[in-house]
N, C-alpha and C. Protein backbone atom coordinates (compact mmCIF):
# COMPACT_ATOMS: atom_id res chain seq x y z
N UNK A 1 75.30 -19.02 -79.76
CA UNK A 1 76.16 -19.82 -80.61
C UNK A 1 75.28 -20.64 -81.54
N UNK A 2 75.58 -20.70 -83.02
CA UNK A 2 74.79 -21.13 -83.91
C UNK A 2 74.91 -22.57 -83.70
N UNK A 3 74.22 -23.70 -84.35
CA UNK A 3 74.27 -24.97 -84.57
C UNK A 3 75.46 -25.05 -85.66
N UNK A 4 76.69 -26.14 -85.75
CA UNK A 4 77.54 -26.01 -86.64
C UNK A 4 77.52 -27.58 -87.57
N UNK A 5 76.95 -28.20 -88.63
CA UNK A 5 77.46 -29.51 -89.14
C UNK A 5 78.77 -29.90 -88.76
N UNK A 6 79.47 -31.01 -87.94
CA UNK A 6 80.68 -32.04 -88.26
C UNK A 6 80.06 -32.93 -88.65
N UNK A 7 81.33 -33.80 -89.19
CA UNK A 7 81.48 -35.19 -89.74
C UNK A 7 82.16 -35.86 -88.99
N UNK A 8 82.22 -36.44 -88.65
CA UNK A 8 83.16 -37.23 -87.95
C UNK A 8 82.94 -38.92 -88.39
N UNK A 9 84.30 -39.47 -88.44
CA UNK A 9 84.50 -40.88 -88.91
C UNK A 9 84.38 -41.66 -87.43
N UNK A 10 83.73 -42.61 -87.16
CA UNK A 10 83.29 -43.28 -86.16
C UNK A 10 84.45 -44.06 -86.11
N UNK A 11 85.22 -44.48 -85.15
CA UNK A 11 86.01 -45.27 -84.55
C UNK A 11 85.81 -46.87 -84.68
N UNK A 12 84.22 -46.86 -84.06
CA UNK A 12 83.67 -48.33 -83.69
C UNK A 12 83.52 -48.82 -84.71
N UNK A 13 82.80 -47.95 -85.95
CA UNK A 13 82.16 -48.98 -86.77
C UNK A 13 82.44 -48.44 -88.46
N UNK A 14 82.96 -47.41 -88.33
CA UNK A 14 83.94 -46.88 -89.84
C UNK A 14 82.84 -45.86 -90.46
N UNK A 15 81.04 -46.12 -89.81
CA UNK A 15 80.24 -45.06 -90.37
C UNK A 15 80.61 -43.89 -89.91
N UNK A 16 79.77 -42.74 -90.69
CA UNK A 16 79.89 -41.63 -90.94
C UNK A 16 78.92 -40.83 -90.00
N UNK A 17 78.73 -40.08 -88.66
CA UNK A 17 78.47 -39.89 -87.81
C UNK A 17 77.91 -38.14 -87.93
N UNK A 18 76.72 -37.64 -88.04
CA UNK A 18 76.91 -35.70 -88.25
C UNK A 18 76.43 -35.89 -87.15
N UNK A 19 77.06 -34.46 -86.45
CA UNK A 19 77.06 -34.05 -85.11
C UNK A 19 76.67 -32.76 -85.25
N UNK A 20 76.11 -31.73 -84.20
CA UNK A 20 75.74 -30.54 -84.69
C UNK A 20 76.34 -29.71 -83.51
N UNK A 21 77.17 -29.12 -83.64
CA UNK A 21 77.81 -28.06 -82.70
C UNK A 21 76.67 -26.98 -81.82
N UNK A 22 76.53 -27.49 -80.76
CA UNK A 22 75.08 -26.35 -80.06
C UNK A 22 75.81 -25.63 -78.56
N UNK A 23 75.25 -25.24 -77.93
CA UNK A 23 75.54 -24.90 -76.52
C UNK A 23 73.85 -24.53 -75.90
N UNK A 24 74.05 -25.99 -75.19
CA UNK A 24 72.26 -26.07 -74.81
C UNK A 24 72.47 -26.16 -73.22
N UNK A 25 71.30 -25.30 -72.46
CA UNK A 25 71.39 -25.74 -70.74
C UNK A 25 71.11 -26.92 -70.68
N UNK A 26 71.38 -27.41 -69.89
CA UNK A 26 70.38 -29.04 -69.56
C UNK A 26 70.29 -29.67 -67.94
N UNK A 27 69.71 -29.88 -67.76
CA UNK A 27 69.73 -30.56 -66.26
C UNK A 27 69.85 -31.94 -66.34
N UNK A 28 71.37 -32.77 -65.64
CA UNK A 28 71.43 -34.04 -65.54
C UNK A 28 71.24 -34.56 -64.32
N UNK A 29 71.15 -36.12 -63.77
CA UNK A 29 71.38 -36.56 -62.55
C UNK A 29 71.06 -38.10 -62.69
N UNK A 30 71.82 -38.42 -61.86
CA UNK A 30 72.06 -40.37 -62.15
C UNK A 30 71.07 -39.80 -60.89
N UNK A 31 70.28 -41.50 -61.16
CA UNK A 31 69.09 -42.06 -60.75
C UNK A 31 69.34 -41.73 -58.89
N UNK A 32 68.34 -41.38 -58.08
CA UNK A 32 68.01 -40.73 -57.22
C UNK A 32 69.16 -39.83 -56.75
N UNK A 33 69.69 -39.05 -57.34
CA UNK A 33 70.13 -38.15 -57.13
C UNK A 33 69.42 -36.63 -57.46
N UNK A 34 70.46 -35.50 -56.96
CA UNK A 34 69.46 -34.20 -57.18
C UNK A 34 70.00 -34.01 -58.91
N UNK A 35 69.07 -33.12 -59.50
CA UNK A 35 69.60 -32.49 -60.73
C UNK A 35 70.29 -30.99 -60.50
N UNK A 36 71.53 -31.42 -61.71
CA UNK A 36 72.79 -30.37 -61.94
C UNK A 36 72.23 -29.45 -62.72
N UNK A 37 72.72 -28.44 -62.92
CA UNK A 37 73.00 -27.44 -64.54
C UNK A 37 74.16 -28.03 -65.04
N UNK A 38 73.90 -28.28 -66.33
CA UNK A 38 75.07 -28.57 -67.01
C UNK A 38 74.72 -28.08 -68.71
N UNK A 39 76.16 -28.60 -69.97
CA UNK A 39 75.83 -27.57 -71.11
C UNK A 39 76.02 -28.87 -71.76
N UNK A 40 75.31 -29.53 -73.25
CA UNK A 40 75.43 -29.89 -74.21
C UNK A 40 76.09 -28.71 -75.30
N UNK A 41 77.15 -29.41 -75.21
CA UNK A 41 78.55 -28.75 -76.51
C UNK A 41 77.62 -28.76 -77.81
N UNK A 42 78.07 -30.36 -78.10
CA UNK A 42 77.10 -30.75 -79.19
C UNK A 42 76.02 -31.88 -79.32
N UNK A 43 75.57 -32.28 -80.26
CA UNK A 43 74.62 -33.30 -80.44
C UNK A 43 74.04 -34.11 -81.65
N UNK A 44 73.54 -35.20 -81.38
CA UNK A 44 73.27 -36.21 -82.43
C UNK A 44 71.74 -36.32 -82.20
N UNK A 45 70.95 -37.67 -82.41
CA UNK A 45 70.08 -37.96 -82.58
C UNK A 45 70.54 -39.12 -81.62
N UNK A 46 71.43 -39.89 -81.42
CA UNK A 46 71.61 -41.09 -80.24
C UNK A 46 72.33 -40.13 -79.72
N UNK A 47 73.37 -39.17 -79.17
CA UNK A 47 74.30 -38.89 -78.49
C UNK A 47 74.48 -37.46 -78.11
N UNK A 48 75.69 -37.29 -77.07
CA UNK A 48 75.82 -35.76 -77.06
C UNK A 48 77.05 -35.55 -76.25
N UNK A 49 77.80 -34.53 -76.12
CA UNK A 49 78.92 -34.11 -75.56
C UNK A 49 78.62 -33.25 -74.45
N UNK A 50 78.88 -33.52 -73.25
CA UNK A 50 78.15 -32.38 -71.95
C UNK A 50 79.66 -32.21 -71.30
N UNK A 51 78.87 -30.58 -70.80
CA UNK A 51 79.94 -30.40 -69.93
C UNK A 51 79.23 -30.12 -68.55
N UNK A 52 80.06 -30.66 -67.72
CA UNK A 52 79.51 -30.06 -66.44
C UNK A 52 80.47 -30.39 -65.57
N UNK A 53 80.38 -29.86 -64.05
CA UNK A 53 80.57 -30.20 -62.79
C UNK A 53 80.58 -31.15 -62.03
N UNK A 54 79.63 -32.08 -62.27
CA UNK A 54 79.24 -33.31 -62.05
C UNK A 54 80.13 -34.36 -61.66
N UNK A 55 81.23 -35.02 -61.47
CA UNK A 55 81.56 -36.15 -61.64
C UNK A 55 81.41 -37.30 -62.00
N UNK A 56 81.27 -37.29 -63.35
CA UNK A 56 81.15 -38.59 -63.88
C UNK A 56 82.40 -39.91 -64.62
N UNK A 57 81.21 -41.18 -64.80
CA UNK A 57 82.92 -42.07 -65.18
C UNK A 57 81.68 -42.68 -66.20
N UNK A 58 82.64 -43.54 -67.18
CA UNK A 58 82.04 -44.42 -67.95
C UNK A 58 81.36 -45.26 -67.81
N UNK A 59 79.47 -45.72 -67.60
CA UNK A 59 78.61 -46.31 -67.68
C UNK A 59 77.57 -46.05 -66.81
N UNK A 60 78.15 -44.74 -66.39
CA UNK A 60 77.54 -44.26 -65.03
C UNK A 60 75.68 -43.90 -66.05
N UNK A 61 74.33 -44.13 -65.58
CA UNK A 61 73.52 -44.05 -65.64
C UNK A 61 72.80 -42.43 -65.54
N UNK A 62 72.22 -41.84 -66.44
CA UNK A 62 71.87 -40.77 -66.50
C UNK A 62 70.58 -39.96 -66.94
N UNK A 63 69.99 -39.02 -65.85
CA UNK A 63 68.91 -38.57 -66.71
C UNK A 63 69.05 -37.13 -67.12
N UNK A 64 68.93 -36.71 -68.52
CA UNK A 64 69.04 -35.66 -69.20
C UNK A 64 68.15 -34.75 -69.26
N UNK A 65 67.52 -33.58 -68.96
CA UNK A 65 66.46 -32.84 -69.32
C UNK A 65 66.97 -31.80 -70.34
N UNK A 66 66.49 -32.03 -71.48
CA UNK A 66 66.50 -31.23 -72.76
C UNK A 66 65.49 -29.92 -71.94
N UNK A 67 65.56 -28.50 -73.02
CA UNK A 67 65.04 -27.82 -72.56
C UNK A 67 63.20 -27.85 -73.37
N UNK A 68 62.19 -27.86 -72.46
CA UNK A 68 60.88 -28.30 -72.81
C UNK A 68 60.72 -29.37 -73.10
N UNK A 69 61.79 -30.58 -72.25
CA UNK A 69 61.10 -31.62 -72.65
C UNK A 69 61.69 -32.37 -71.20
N UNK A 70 60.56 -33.45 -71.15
CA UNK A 70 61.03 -34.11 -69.69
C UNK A 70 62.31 -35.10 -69.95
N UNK A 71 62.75 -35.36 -68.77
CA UNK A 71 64.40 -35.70 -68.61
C UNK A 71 63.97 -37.50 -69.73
N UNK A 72 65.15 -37.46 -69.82
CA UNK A 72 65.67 -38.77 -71.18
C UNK A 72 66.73 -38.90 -70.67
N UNK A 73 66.88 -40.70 -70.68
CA UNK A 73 67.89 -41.66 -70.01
C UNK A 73 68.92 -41.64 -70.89
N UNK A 74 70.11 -41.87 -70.43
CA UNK A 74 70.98 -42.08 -70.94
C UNK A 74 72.24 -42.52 -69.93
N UNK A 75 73.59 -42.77 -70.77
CA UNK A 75 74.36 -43.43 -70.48
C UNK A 75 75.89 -42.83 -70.92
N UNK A 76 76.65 -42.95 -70.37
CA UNK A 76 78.01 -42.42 -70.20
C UNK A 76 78.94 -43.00 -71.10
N UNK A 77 79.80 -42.58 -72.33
CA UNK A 77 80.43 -43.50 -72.76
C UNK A 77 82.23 -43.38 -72.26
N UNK A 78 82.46 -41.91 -71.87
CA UNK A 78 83.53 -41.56 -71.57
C UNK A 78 83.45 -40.23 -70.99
N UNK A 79 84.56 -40.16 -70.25
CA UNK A 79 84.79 -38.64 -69.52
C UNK A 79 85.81 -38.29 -68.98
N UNK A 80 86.18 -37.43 -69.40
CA UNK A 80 87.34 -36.71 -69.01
C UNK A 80 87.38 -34.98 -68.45
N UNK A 81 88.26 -35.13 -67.11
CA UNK A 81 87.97 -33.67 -66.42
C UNK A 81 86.73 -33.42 -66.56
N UNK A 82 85.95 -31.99 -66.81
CA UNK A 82 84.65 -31.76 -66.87
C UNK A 82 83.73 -31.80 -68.20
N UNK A 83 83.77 -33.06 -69.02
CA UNK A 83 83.42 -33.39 -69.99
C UNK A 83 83.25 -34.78 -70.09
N UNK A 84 82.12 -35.00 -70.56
CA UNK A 84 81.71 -36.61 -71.01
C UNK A 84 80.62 -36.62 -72.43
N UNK A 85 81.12 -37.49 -72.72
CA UNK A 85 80.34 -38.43 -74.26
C UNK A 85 79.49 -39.18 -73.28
N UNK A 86 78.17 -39.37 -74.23
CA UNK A 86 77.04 -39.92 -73.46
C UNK A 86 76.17 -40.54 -74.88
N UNK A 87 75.32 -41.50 -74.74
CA UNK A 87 74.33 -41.62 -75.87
C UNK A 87 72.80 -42.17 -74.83
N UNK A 88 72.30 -41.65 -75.84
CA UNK A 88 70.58 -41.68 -75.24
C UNK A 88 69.85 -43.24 -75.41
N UNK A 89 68.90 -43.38 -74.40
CA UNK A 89 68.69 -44.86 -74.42
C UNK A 89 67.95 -45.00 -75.76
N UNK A 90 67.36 -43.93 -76.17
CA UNK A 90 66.78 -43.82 -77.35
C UNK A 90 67.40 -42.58 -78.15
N UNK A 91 66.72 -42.84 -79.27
CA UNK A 91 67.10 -41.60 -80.47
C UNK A 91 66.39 -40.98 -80.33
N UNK A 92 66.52 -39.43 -80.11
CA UNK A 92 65.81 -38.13 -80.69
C UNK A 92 65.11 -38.58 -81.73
N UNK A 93 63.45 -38.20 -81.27
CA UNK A 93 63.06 -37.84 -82.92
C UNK A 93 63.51 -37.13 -83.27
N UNK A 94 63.59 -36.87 -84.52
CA UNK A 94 64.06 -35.93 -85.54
C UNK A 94 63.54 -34.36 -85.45
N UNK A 95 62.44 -34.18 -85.11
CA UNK A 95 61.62 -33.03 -84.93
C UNK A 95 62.39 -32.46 -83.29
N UNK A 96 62.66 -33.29 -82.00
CA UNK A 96 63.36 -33.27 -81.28
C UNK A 96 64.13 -32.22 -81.20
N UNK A 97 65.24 -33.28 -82.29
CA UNK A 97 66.64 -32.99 -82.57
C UNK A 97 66.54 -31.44 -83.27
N UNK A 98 65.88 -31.35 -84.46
CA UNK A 98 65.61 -29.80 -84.70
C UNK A 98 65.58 -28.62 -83.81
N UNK A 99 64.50 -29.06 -82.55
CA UNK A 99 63.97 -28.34 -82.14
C UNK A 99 65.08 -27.72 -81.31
N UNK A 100 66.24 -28.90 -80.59
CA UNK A 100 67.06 -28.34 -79.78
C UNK A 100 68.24 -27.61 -80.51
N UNK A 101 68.68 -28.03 -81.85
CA UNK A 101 69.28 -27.06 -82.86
C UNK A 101 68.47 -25.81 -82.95
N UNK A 102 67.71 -25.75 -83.01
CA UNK A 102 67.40 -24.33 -83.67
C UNK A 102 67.13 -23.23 -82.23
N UNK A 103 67.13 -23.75 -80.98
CA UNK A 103 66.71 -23.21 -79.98
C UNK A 103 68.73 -22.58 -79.44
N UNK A 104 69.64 -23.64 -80.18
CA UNK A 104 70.57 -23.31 -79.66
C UNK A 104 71.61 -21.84 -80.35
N UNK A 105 70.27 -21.76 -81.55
CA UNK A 105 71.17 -20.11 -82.39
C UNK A 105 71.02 -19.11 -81.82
């Protein structure tokens, strides 16, 4: 599945938000727990849409492993059934963010 541009109008703050439509593996797991398989839908540079198995709730604490790169913290913003919004304690570099777009065509 290719990388796709959205736009999306931000709720919180009225900016203008691009998101990139991917389907990436990833391994998550709140802090001493084991790591899952799970899929990044899509993605930002702060954020991302996962799906998984997992049970998660809003603020729940998280570590992400992108693929070739070691796990990155993050945080839960919402979730519903087997899907949650999450944003990273940090931003993707940019080179990052490429790298996991272009790995996801």
């Amino acid at each position: 599945m290719g990388a796709k541009l959205q736009t999306e109008l931000s709720r919180a703050d009225g900016r203008l938000i691009d998101r990139r439509s991917v389907l990436i593996g990833v391994r998550v797991r709140r802090p001493g727990e084991t790591w899952f398989k799970s899929q990044i839908t899509d993605v930002t540079a702060i954020g991302f849409r996962l799906k998984s198995f997992m049970k998660l709730t809003a603020d729940d604490d998280l570590w992400v492993m992108l693929p070739g790169f070691e796990g990155r913290r993050a945080r839960v913003l919402w979730s519903r059934a087997h899907e949650s919004g999450g944003v990273f304690e940090r931003p993707l570099h940019p080179a990052i963010l490429d790298h996991i777009i272009k790995i996801s065509q």
